[in-house]
Protein backbone atom coordinates (compact mmCIF):
# COMPACT_ATOMS: atom_id res chain seq x y z
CA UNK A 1 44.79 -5.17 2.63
CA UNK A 2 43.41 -1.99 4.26
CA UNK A 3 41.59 0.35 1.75
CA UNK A 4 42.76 3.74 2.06
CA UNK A 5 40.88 6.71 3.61
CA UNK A 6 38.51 8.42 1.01
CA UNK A 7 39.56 5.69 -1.86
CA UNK A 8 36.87 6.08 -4.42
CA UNK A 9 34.13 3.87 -5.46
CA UNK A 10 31.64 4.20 -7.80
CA UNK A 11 28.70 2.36 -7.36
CA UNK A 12 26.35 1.56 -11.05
CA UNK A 13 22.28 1.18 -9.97
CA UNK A 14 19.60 -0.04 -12.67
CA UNK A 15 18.11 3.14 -13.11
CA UNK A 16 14.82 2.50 -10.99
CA UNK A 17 13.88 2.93 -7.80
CA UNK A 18 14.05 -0.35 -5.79
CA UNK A 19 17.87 -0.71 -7.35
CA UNK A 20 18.84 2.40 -6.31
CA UNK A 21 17.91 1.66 -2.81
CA UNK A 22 19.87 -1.37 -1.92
CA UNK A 23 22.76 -0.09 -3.81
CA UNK A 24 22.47 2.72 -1.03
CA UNK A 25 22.40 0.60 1.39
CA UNK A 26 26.14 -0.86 0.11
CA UNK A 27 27.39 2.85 -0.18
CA UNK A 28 26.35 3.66 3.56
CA UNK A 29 27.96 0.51 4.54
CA UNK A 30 31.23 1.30 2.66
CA UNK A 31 31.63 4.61 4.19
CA UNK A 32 32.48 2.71 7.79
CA UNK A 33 35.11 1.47 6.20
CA UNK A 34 36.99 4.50 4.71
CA UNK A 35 35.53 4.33 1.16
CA UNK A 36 34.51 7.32 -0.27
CA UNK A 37 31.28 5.74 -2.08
CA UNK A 38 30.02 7.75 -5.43
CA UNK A 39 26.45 6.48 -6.94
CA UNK A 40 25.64 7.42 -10.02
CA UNK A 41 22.12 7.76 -11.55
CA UNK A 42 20.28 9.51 -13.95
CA UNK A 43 18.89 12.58 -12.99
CA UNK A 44 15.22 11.70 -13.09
CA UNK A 45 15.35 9.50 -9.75
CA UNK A 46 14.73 10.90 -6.75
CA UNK A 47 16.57 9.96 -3.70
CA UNK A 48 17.25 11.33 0.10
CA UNK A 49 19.72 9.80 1.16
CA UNK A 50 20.01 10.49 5.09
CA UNK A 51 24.37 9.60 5.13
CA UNK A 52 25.87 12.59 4.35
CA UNK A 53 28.98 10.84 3.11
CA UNK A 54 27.55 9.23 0.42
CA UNK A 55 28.28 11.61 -2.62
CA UNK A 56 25.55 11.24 -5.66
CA UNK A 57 26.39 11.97 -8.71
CA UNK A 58 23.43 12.59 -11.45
CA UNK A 59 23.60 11.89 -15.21
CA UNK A 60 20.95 13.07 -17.74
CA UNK A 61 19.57 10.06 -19.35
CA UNK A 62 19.18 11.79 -22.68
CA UNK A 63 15.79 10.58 -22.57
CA UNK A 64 13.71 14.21 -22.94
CA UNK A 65 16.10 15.77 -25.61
CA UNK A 66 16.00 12.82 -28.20
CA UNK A 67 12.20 12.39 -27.21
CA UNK A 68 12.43 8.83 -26.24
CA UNK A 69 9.48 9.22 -23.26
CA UNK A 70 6.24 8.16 -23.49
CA UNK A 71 3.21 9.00 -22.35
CA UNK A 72 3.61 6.97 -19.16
CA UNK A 73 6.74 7.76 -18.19
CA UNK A 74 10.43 6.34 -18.64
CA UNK A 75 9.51 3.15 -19.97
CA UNK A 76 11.52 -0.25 -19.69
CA UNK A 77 12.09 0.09 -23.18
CA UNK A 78 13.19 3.94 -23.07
CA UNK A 79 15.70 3.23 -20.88
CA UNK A 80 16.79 0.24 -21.68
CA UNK A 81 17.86 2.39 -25.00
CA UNK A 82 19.65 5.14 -22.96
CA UNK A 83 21.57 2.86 -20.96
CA UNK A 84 22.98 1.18 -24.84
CA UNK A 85 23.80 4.83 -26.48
CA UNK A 86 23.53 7.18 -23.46
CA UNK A 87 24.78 6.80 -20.28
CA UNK A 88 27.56 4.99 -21.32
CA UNK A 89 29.78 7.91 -23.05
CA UNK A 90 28.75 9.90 -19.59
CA UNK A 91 30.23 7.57 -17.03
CA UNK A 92 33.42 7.05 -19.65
CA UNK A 93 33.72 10.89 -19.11
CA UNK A 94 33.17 11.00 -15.23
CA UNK A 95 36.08 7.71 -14.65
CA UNK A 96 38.31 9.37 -16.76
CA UNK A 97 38.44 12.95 -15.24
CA UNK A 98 38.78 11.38 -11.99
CA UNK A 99 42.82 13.03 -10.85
CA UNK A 100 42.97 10.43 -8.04
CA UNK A 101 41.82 7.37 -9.49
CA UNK A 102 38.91 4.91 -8.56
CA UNK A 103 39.25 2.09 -6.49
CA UNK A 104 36.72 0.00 -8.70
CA UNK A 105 33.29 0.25 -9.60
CA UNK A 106 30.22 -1.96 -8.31
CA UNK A 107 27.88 -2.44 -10.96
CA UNK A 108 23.97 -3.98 -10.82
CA UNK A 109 24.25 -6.48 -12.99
CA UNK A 110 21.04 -5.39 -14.89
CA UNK A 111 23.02 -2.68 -15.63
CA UNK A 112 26.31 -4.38 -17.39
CA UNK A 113 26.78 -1.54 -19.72
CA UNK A 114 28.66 -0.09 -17.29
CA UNK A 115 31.25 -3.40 -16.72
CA UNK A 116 32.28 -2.31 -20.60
CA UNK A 117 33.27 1.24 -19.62
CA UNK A 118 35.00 0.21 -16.24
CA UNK A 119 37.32 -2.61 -18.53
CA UNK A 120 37.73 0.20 -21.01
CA UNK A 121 38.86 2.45 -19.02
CA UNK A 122 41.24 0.00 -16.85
CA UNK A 123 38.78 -0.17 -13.22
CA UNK A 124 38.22 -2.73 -11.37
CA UNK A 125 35.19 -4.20 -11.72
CA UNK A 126 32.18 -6.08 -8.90
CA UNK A 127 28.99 -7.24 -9.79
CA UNK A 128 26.15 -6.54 -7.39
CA UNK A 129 22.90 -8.31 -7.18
CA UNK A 130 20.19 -6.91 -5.10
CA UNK A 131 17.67 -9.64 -5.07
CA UNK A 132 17.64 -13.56 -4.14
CA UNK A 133 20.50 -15.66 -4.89
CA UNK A 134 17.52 -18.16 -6.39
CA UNK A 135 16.54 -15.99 -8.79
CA UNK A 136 20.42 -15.29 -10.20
CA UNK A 137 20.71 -18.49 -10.61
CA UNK A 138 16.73 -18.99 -12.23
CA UNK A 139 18.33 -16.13 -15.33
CA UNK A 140 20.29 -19.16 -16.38
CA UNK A 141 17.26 -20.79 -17.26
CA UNK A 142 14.84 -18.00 -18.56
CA UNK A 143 15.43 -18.27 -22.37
CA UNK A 144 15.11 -22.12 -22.14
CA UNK A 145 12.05 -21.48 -20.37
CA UNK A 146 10.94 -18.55 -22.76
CA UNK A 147 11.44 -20.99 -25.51
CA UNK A 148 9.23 -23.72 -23.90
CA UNK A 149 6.31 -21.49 -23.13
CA UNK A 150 6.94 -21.92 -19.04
CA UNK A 151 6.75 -18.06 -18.88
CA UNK A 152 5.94 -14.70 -20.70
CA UNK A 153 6.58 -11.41 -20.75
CA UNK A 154 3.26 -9.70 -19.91
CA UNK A 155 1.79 -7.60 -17.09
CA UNK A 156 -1.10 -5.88 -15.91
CA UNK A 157 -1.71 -3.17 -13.73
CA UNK A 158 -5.31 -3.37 -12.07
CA UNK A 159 -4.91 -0.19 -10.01
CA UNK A 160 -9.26 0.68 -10.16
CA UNK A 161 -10.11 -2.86 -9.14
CA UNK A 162 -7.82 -2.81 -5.95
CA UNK A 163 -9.08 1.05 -5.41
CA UNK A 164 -12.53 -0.83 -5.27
CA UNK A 165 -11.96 -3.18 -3.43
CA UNK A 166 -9.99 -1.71 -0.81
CA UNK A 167 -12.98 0.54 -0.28
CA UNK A 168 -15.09 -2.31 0.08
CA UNK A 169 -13.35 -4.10 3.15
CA UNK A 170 -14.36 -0.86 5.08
CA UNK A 171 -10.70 -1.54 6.68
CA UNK A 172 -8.13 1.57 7.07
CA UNK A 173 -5.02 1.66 4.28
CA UNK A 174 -2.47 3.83 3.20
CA UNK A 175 -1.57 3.26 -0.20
CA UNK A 176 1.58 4.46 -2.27
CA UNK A 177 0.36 5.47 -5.65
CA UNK A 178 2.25 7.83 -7.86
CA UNK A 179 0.38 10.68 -10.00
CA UNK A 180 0.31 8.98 -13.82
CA UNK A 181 -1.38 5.64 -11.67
CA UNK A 182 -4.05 7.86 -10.14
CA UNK A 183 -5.27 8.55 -13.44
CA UNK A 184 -6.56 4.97 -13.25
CA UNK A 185 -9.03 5.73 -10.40
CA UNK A 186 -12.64 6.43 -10.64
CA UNK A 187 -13.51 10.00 -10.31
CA UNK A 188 -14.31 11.11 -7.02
CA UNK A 189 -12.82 8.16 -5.44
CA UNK A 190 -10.16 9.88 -3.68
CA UNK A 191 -12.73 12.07 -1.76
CA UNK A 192 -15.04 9.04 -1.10
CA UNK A 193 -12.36 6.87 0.74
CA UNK A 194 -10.65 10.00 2.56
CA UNK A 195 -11.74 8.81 5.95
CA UNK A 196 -11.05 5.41 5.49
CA UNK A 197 -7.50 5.41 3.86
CA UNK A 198 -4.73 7.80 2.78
CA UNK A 199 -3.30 7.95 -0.95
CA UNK A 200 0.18 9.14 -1.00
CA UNK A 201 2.80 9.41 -3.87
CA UNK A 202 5.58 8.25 -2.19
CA UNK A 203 6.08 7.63 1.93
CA UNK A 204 9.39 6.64 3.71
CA UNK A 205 8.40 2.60 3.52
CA UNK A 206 10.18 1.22 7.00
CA UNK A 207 8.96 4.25 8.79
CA UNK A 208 5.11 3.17 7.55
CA UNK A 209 5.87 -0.52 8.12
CA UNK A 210 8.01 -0.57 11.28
CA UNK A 211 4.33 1.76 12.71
CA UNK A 212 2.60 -0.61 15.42
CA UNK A 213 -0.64 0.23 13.65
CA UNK A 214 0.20 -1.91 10.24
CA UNK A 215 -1.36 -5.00 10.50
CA UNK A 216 -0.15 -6.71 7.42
CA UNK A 217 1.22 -5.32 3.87
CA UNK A 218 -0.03 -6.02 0.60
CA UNK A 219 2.88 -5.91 -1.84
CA UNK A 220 4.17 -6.64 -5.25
CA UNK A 221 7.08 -9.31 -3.62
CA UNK A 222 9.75 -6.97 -4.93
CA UNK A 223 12.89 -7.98 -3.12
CA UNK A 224 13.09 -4.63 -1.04
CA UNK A 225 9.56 -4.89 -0.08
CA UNK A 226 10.11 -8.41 1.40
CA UNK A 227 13.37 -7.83 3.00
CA UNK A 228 11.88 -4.42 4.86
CA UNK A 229 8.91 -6.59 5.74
CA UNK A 230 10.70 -9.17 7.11
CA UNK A 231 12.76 -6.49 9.06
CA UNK A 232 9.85 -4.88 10.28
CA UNK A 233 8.31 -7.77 10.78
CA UNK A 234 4.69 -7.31 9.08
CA UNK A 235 2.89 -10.31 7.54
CA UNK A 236 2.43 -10.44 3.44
CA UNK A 237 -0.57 -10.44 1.29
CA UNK A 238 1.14 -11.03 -1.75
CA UNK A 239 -0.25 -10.14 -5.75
CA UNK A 240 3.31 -10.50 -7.52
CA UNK A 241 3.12 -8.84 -11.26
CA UNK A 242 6.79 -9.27 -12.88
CA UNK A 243 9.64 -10.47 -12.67
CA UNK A 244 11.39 -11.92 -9.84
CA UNK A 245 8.50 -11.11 -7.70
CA UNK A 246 6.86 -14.99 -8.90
CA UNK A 247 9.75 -16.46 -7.26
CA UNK A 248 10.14 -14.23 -3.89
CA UNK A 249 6.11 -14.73 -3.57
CA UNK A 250 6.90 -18.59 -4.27
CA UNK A 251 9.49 -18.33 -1.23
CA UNK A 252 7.11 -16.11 1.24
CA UNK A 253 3.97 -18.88 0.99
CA UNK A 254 5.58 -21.96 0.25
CA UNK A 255 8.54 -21.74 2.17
CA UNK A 256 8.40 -19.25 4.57
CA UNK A 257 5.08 -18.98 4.93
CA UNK A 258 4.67 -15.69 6.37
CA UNK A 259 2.02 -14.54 3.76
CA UNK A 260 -0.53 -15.18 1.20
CA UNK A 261 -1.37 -15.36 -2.15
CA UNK A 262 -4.29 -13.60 -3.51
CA UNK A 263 -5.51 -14.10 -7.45
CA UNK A 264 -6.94 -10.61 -8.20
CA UNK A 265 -8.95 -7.42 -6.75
CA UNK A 266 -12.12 -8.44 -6.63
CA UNK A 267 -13.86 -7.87 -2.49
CA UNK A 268 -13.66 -11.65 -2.00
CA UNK A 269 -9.94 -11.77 -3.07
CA UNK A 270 -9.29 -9.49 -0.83
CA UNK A 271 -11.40 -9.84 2.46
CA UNK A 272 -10.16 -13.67 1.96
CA UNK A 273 -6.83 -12.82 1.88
CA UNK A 274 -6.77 -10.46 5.02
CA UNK A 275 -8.67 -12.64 6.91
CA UNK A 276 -6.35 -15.58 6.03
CA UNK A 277 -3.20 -14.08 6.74
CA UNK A 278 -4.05 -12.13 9.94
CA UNK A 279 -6.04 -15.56 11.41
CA UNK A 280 -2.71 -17.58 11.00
CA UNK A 281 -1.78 -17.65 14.13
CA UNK A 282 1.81 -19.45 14.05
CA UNK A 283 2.41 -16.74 11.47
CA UNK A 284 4.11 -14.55 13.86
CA UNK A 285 6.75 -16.81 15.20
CA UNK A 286 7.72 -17.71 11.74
CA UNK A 287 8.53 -14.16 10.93
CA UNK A 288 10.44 -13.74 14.19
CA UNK A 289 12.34 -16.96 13.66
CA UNK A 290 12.93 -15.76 9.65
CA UNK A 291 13.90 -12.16 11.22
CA UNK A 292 17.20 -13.14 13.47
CA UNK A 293 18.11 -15.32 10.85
CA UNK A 294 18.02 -12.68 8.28
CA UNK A 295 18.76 -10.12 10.80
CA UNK A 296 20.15 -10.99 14.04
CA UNK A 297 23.25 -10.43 15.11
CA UNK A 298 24.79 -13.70 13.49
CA UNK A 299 23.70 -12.81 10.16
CA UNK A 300 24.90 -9.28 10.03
CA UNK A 301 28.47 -10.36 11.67
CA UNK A 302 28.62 -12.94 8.34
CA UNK A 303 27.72 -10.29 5.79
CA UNK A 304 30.26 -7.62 7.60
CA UNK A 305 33.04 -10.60 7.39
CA UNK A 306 31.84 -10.91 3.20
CA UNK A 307 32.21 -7.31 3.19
CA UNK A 308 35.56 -6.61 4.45
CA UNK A 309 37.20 -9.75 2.51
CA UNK A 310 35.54 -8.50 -0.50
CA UNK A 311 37.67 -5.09 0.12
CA UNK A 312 40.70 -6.90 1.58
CA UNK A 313 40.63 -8.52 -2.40
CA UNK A 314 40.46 -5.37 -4.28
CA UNK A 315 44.14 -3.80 -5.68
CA UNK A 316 44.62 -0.59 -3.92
């Protein structure tokens, strides 16, 4: 069944940045086919979205009136507690003062608040996962593994020991570092290293990876980051923290092995891991090989097709 032109769809992010920007991705690709796309978010995330038919829609979080911020920032934990007493009463409000209906929402599943409101209030409803099918499957398993002791739920952030010892290689960087992580940094050490690298809050990613002067990208393994590296690309020097990112790093060396692993920041850590993954030379063709199949033009025609069944199935 054809959708009709300008049928309404809201689209549900996790409130954080590399959720948002997949779930962009979705809304640009709805728009080709007459969907009038709608992503909501809380106010405190920043976006430029370059389609000018995707319509965003901001909610306040309630987060700064019932002083649930911290010192650091939104916290998991903050909004976790927004998205349970907040947000939800908002997006009721928004569905129901819609005059020509909604088509259905598409909801991040680490966001399933909002499936509740959508049943509630009589919408269709689409889960959307913006990471590896592997690790959908792996959340099956996580409080069995919890239980056993196979995994925890800490994290640390090292951000003056990779300042060091990026500094150290005497190699040129650009590094993405927002304002409450610089406080980690020693003092003076953004003038020291001002010739040598560049320290940026934020920086339009594909733009910086898709430049022929990036050698190789030292990342997190978020799903984004590997999918825009393997788009652009750009061999991985990988130091995953949380989450999923164990998994996608697991996939990048193991499997695909178009990166490395490095331990921690120390100078050795690192000059070991750049030399390792630029000296690799069959590295290359393995990204190239991973890139059509991710990318080429057989891959993109079988997402399109999942696409426009997906819409064929949804009650007009």
């Amino acid at each position: 069944m054809k959708c009709k032109k300008k049928s309404k769809v809201f689209l549900v992010p996790y409130p954080a940045q590399g959720h948002v920007t997949p779930m962009l991705k979705l809304a640009s690709l709805l728009v080709n086919h007459g969907i009038n796309p709608i992503v909501i978010i809380p106010n405190f995330i920043k976006i430029d979205s370059k389609d000018v038919n995707i319509s965003i829609m901001s909610i306040s979080d309630g987060l700064d009136q019932d002083g649930l911020t911290t010192s650091s920032g939104r916290d998991f934990f903050a909004i976790e507690k927004s998205m349970e007493n907040y947000m939800p009463c908002q997006l009721e409000t928004i569905i129901r003062d819609q005059e020509d209906g909604i088509v259905c929402l598409i909801v991040d599943l680490l966001a399933s608040w909002a499936i509740e409101i959508a049943n509630k209030c009589g919408v269709h409803v689409a889960g959307f996962w913006p990471a590896m099918l592997a690790t959908y499957k792996l959340i099956n398993s996580i409080p069995e593994m919890l239980h056993d002791g196979i995994i925890s739920e800490t994290g640390e952030a090292k951000v003056n020991s990779l300042a060091l010892a990026l500094e150290a290689t005497k190699r040129p960087f650009i590094w993405v570092l927002g304002p409450l992580w610089r406080q980690g940094l020693q003092k003076g050490y953004l003038e020291r290293i001002s010739k040598q690298g560049k320290i940026v809050s934020w920086a339009p990613q594909m733009d910086v990876l898709q430049h022929e002067g990036v050698g190789c990208y030292l990342t997190h393994c978020g799903w984004n980051s590997t999918m825009e590296a393997i788009q652009s690309k750009k061999r991985l020097m990988c130091y995953p923290v949380a989450g999923d990112q164990f998994l996608n790093c697991a996939y990048i060396v193991q499997k695909w092995r178009i990166g490395v692993m490095i331990d921690g920041f120390g100078v050795k850590d690192l000059e070991g891991g750049l030399r390792k993954v630029m000296e690799d030379d069959g590295m290359s063709e393995r990204i190239d090989r991973l890139n059509e199949m991710t990318m080429g033009k057989v891959a993109s025609c079988k997402a399109m097709d999942n696409l426009t069944t997906f819409l064929s199935s949804v009650r007009m």
